[in-house]
N, C-alpha and C. Protein backbone atom coordinates (compact mmCIF):
# COMPACT_ATOMS: atom_id res chain seq x y z
N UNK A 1 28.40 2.61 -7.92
CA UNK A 1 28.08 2.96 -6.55
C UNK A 1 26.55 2.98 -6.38
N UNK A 2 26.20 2.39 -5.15
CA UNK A 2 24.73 2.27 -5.17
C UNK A 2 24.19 3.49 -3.98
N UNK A 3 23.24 4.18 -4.40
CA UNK A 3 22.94 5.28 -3.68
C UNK A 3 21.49 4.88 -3.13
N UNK A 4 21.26 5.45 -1.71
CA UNK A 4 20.02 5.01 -0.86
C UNK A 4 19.69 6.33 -0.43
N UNK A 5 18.21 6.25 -1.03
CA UNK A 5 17.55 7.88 -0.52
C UNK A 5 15.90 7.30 0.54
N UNK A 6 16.38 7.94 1.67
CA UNK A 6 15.15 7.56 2.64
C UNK A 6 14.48 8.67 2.74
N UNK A 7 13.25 8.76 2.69
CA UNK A 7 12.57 9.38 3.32
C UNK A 7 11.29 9.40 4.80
N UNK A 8 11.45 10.27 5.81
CA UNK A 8 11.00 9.90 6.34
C UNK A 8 9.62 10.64 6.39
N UNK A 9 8.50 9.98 6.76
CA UNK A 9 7.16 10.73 6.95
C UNK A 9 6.29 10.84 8.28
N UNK A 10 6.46 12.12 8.64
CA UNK A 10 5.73 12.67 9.76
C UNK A 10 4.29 12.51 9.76
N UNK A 11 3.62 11.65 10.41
CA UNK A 11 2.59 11.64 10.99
C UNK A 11 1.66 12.96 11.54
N UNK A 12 0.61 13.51 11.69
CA UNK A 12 0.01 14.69 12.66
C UNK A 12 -0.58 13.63 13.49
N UNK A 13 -0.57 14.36 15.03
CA UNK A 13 -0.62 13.63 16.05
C UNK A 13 -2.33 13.08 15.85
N UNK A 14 -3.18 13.64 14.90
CA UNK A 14 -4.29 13.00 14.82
C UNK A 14 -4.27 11.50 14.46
N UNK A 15 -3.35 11.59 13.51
CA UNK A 15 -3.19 10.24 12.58
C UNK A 15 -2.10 9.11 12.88
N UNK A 16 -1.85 9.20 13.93
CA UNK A 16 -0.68 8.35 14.90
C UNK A 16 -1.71 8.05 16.11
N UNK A 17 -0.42 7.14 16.62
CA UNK A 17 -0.47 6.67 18.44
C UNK A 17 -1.88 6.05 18.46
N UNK A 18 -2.34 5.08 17.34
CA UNK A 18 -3.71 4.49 17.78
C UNK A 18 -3.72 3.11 17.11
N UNK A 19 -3.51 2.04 18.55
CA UNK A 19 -3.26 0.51 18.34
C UNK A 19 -4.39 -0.58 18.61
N UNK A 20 -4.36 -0.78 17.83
CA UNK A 20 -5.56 -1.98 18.71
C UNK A 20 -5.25 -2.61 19.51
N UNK A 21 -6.54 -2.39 20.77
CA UNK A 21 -6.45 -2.77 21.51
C UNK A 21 -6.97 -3.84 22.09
N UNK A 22 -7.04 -5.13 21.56
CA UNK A 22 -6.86 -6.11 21.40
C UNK A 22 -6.12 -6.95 21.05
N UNK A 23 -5.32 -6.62 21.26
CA UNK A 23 -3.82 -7.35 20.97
C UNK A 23 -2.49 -6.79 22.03
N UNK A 24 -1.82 -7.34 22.29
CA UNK A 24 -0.78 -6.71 22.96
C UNK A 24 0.11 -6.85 22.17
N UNK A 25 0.78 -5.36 22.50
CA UNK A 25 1.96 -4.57 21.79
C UNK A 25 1.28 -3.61 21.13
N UNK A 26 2.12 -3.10 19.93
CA UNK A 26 1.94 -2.23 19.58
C UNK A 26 1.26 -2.30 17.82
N UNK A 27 0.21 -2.46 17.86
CA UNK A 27 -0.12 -2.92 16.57
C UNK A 27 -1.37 -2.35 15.78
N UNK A 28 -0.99 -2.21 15.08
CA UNK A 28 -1.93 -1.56 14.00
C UNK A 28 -3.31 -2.19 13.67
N UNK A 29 -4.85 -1.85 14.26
CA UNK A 29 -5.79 -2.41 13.68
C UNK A 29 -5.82 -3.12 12.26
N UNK A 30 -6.84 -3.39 11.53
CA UNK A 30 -6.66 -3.74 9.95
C UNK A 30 -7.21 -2.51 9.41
N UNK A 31 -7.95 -1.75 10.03
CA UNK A 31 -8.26 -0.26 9.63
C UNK A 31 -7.30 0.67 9.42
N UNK A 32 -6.89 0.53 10.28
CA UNK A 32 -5.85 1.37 10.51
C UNK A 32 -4.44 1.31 9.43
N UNK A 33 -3.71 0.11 9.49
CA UNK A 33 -3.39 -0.35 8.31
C UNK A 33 -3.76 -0.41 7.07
N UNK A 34 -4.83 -0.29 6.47
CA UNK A 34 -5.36 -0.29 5.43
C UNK A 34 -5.45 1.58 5.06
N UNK A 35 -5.68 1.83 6.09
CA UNK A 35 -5.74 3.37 6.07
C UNK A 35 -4.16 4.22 5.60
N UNK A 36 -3.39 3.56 6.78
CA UNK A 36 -2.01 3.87 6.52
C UNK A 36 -1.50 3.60 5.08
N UNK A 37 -1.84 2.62 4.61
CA UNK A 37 -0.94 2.30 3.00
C UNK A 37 -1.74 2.95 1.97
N UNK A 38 -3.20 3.27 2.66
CA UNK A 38 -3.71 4.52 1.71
C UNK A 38 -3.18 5.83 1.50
N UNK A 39 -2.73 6.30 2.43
CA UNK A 39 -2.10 7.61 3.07
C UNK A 39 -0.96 7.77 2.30
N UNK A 40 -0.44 6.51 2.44
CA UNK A 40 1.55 6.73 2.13
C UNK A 40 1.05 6.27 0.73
N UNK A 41 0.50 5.59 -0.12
CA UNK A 41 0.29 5.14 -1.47
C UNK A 41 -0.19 6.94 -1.77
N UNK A 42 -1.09 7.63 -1.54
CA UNK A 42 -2.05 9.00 -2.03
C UNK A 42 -0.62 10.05 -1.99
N UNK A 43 0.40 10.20 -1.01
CA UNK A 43 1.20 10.91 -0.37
C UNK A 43 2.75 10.80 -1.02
N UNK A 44 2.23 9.70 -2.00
CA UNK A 44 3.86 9.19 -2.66
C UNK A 44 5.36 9.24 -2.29
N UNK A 45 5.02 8.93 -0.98
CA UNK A 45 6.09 8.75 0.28
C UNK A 45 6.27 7.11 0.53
N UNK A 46 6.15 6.44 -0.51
CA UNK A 46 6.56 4.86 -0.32
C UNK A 46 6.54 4.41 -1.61
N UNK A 47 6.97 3.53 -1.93
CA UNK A 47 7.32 2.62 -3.42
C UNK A 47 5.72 1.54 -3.17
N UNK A 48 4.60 1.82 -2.21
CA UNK A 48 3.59 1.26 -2.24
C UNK A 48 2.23 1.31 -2.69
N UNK A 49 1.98 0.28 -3.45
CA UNK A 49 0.62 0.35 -4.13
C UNK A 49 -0.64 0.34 -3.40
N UNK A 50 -1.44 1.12 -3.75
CA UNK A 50 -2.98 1.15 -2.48
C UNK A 50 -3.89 -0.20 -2.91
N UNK A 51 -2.92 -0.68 -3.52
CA UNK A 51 -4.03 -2.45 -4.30
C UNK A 51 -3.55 -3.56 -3.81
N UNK A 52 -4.20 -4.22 -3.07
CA UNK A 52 -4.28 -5.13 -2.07
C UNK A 52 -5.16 -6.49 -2.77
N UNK A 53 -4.46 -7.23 -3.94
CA UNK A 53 -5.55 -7.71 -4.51
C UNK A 53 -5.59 -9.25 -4.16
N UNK A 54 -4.44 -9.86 -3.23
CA UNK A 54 -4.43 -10.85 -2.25
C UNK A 54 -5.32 -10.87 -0.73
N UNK A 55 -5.98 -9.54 -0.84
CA UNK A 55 -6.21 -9.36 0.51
C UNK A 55 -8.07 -9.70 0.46
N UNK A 56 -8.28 -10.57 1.77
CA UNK A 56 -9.72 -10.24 1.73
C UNK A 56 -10.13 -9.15 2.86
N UNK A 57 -11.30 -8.60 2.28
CA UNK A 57 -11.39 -7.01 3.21
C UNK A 57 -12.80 -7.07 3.59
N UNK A 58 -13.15 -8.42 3.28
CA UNK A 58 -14.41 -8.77 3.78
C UNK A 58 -15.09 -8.26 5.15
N UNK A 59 -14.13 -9.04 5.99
CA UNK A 59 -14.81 -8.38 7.25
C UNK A 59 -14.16 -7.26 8.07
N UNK A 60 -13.39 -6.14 7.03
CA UNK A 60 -13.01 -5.08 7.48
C UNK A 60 -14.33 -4.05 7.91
N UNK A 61 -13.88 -3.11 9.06
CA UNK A 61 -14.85 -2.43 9.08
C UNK A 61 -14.46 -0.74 8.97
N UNK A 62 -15.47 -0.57 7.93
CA UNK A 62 -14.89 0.29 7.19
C UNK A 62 -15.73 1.62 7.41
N UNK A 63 -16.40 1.82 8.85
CA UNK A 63 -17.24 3.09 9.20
C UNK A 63 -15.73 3.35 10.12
N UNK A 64 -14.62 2.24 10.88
CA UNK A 64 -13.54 2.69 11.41
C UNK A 64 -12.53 3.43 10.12
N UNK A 65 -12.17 2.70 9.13
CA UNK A 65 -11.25 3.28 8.15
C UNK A 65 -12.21 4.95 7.73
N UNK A 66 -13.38 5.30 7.61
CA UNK A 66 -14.24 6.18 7.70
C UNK A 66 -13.60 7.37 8.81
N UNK A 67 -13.84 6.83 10.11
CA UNK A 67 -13.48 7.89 10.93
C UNK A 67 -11.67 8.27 11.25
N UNK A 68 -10.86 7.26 10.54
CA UNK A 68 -9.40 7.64 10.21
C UNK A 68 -9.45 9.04 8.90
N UNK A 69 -10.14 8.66 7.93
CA UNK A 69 -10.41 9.92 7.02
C UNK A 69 -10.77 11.30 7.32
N UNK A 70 -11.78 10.77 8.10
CA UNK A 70 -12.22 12.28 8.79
C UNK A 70 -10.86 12.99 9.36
N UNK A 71 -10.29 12.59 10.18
CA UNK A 71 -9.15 13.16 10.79
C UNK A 71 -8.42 13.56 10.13
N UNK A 72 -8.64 13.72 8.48
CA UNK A 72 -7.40 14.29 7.67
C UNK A 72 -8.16 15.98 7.48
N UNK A 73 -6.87 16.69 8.21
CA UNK A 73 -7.56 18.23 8.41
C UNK A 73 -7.18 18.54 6.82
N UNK A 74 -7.13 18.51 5.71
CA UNK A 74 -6.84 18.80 4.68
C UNK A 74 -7.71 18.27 3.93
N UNK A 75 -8.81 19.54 3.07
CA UNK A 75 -10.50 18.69 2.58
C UNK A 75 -9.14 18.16 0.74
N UNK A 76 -8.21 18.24 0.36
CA UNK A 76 -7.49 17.86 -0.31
C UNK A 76 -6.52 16.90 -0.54
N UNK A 77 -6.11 16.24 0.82
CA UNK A 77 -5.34 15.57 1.14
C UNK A 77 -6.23 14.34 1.44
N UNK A 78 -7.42 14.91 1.95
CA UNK A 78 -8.56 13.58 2.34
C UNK A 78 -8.94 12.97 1.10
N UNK A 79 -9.18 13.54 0.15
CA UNK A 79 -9.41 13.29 -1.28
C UNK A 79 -8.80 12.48 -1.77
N UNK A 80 -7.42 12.97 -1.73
CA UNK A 80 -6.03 11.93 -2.46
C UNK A 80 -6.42 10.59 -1.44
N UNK A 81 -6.73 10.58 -0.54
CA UNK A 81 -6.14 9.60 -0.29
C UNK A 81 -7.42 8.60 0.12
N UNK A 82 -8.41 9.27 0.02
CA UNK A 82 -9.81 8.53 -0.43
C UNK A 82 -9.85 7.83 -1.46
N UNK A 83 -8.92 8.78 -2.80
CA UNK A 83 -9.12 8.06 -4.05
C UNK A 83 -8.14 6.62 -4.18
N UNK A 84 -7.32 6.65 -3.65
CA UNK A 84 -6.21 5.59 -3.39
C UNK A 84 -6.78 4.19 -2.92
């Protein structure tokens, strides 16, 4: 028998509801994304690695992935997931 365990992960409304807006729909900057798989990689709430070693991050801008960090009200949680 094959067993499926989900978990789901709550967002704080700091760290949600913010799309780029340059694009229509609903979509995740590359900051933002990059931020997110940091979060859930630091938070060990996904089977996902924070190593992106296909990715170029060249022209990411990373004073935005910067001010996603700040918003982590936890000076411990910002850490984890800085280090990620």
């Amino acid at each position: 028998m094959v067993r499926h365990f989900y978990h789901c992960a709550v967002l704080t409304r700091e760290l949600s509801n913010r799309f780029d807006p340059r694009v229509d729909g609903f979509v995740a900057s590359p900051e933002k994304a990059v931020f997110d798989l940091a979060y859930l990689a630091a938070m060990n709430r996904s089977h996902v690695s924070g190593s992106l070693p296909e990715t170029d991050l060249k022209g990411l801008r990373w004073s935005e992935v910067q001010k996603w960090l700040r918003r982590i009200p936890t000076p411990r949680v910002r850490a984890a997931v800085e280090q990620a």
